[in-house]
C-alpha atoms as a PDB file:
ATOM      1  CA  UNK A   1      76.698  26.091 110.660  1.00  0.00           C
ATOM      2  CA  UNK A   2      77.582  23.088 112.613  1.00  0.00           C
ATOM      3  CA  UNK A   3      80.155  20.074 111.257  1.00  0.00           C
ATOM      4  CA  UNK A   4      77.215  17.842 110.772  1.00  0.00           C
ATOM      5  CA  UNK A   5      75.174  20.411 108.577  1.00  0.00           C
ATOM      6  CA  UNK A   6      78.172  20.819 106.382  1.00  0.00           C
ATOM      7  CA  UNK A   7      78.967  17.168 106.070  1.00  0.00           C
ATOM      8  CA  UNK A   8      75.745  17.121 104.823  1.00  0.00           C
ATOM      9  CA  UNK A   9      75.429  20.198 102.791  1.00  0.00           C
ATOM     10  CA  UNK A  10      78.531  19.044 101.161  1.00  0.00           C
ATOM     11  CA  UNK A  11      77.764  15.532 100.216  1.00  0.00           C
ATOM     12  CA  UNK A  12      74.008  16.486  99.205  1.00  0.00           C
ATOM     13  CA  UNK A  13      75.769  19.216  96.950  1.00  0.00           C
ATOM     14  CA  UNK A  14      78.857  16.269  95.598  1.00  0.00           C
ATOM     15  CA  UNK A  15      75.863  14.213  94.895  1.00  0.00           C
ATOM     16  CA  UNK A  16      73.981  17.210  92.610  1.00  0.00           C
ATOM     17  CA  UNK A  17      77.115  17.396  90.643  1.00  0.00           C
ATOM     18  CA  UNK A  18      77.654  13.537  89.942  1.00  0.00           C
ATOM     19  CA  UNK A  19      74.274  13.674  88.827  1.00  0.00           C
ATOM     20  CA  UNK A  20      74.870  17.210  86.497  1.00  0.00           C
ATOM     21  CA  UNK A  21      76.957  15.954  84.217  1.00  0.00           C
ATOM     22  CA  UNK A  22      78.739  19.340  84.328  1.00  0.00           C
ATOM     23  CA  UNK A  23      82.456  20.012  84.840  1.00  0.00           C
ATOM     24  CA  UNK A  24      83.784  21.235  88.030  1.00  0.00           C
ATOM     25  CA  UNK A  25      84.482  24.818  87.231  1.00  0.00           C
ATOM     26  CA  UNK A  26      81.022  24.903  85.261  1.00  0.00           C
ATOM     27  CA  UNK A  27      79.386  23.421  88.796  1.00  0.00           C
ATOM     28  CA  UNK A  28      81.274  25.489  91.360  1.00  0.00           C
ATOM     29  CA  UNK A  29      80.340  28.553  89.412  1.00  0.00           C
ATOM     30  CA  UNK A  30      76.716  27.934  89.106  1.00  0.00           C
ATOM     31  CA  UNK A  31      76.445  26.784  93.572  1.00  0.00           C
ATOM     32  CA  UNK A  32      78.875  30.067  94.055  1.00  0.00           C
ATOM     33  CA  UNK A  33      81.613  27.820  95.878  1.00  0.00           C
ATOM     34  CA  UNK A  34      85.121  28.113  95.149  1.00  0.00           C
ATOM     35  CA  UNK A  35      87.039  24.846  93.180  1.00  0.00           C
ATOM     36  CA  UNK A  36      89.231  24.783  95.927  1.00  0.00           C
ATOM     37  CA  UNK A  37      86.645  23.885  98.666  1.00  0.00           C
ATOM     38  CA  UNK A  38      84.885  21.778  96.315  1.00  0.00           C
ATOM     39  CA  UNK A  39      88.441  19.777  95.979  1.00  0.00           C
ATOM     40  CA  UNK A  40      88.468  19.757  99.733  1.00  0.00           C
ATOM     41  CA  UNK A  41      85.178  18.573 100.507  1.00  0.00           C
ATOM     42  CA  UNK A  42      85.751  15.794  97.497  1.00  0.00           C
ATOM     43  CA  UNK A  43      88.569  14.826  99.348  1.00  0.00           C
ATOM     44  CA  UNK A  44      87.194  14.891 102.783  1.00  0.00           C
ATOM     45  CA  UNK A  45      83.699  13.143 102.137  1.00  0.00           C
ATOM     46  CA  UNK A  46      85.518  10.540  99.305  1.00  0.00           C
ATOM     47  CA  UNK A  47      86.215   7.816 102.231  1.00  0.00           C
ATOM     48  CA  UNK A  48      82.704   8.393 103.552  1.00  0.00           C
ATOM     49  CA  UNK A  49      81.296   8.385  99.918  1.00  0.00           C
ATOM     50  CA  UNK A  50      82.860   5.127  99.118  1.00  0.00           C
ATOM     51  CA  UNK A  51      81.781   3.353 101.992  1.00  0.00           C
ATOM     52  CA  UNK A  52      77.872   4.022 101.390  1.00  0.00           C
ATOM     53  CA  UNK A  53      78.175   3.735  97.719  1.00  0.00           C
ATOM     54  CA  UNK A  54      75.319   0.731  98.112  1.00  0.00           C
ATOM     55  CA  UNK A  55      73.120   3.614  98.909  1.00  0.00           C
ATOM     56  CA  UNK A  56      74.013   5.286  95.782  1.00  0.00           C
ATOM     57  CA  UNK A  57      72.214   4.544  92.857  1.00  0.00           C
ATOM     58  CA  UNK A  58      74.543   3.035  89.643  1.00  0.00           C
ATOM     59  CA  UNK A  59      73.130   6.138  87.726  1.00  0.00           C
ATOM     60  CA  UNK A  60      74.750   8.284  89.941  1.00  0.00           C
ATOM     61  CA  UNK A  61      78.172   7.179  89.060  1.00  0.00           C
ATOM     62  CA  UNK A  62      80.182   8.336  86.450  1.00  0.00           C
ATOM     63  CA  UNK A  63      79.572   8.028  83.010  1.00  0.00           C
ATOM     64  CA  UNK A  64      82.341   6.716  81.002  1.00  0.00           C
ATOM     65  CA  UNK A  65      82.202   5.407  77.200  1.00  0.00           C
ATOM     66  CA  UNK A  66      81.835   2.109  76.808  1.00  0.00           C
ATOM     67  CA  UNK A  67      85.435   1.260  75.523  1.00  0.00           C
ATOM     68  CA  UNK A  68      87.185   2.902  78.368  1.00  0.00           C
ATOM     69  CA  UNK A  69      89.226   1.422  80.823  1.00  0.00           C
ATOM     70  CA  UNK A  70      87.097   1.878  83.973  1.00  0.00           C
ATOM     71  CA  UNK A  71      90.329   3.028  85.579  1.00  0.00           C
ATOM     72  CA  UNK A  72      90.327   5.734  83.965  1.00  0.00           C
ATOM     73  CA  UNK A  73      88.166   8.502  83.503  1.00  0.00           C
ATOM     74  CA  UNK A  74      87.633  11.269  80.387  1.00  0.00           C
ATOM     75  CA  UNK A  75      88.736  14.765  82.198  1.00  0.00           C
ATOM     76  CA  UNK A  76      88.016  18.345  80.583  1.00  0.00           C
ATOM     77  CA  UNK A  77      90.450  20.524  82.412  1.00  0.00           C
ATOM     78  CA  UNK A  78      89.716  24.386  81.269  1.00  0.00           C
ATOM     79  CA  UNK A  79      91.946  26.176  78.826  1.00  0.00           C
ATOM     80  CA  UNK A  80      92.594  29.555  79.718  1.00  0.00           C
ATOM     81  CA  UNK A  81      94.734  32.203  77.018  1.00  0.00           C
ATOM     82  CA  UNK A  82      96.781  34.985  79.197  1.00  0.00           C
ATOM     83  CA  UNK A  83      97.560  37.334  76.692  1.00  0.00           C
ATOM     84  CA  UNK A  84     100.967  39.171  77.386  1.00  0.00           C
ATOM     85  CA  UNK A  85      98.878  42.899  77.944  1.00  0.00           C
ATOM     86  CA  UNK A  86      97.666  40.854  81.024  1.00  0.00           C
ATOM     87  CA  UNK A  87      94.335  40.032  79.345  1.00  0.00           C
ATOM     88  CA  UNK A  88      93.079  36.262  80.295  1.00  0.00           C
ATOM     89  CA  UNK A  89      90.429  34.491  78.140  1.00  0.00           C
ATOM     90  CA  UNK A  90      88.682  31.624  79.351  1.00  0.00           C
ATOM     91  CA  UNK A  91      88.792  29.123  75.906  1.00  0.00           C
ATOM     92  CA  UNK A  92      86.469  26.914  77.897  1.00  0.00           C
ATOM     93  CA  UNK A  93      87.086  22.732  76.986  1.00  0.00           C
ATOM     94  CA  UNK A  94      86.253  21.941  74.263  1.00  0.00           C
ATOM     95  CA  UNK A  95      88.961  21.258  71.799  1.00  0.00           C
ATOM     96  CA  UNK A  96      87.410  22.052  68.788  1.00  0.00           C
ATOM     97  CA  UNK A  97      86.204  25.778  70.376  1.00  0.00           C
ATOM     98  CA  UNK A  98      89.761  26.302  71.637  1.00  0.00           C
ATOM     99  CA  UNK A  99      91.037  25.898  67.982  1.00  0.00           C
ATOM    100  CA  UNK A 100      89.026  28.590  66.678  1.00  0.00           C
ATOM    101  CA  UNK A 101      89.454  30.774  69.412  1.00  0.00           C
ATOM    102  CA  UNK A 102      93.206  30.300  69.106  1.00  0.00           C
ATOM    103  CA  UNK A 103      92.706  30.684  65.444  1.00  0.00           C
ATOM    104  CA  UNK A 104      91.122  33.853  65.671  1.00  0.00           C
ATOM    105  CA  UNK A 105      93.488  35.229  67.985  1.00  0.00           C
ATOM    106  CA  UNK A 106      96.468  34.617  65.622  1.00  0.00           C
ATOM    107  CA  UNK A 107      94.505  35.917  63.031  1.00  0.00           C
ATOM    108  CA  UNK A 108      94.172  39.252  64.834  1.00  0.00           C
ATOM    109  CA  UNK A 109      97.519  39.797  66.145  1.00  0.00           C
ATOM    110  CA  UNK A 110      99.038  39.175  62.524  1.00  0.00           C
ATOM    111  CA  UNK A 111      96.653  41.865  61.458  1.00  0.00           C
ATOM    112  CA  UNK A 112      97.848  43.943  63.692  1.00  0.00           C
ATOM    113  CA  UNK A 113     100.890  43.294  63.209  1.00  0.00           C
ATOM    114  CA  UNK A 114     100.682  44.061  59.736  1.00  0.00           C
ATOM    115  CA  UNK A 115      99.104  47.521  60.309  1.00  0.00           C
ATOM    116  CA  UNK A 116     101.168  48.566  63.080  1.00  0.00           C
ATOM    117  CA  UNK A 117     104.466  48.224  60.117  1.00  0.00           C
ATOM    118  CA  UNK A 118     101.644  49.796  57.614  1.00  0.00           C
ATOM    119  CA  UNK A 119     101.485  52.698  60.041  1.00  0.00           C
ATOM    120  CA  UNK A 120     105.199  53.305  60.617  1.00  0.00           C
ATOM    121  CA  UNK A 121     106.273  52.785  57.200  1.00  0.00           C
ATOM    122  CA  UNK A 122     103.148  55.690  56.944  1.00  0.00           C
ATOM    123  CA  UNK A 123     105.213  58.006  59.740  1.00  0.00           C
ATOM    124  CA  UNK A 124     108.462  57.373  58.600  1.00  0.00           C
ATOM    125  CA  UNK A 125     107.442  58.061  55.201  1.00  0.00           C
ATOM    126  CA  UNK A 126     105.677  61.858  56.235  1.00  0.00           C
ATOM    127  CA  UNK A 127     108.649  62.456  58.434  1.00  0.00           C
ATOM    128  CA  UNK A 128     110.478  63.125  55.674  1.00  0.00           C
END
């Protein structure tokens, strides 16, 4: 692929995910590209970007509520659980689903908890 194909691959494919109203890591896994490149390409194309935004239409811009500071913008970084075995859970971002999750995790290592003592209090009792 040449530069100028890329250029334009890339801000064709910036442009899809203004429009999706998905979050990065939800994006870059459904095109197949890594978050990195995305990041670099964002970075790259965001001078470019900004100086043909009069091509670009206002509904392609990012939707904030209407009481926000248009500084600022609402971010959903991804929560991610890395259990000590190793294990690494993807909560997603939404608060409210990370609560349970995390909820139902601490429920399930107390229980296990609680029959792992069951069980040696069990051995130590028959090793008598």
């Amino acid at each position: 692929m040449t530069r100028q194909h890329n250029r334009h691959l890339w801000t064709q494919r910036l442009q899809r995910y203004r429009l999706s109203g998905q979050t990065i890591v939800e994006f870059c896994s459904n095109e197949e590209v890594s978050q990195a490149t995305f990041y670099y390409w964002k970075k790259r194309l965001g001078d470019l970007e900004s100086s043909s935004s009069e091509e670009l239409s206002t509904s392609a811009a990012p939707t904030l509520r209407s009481n926000a500071n248009p500084q600022f913008a609402q971010v959903a970084l991804p929560c991610i659980a890395r259990l000590t075995n190793g294990i690494q859970i993807g909560l997603g971002t939404d608060p409210a689903q990370v609560r349970r999750i995390v909820t139902q995790l601490l429920e399930y290592a107390a229980e296990a908890a609680s029959d792992a003592s069951t069980t040696s209090e069990i051995g130590e009792a028959s090793s008598c």
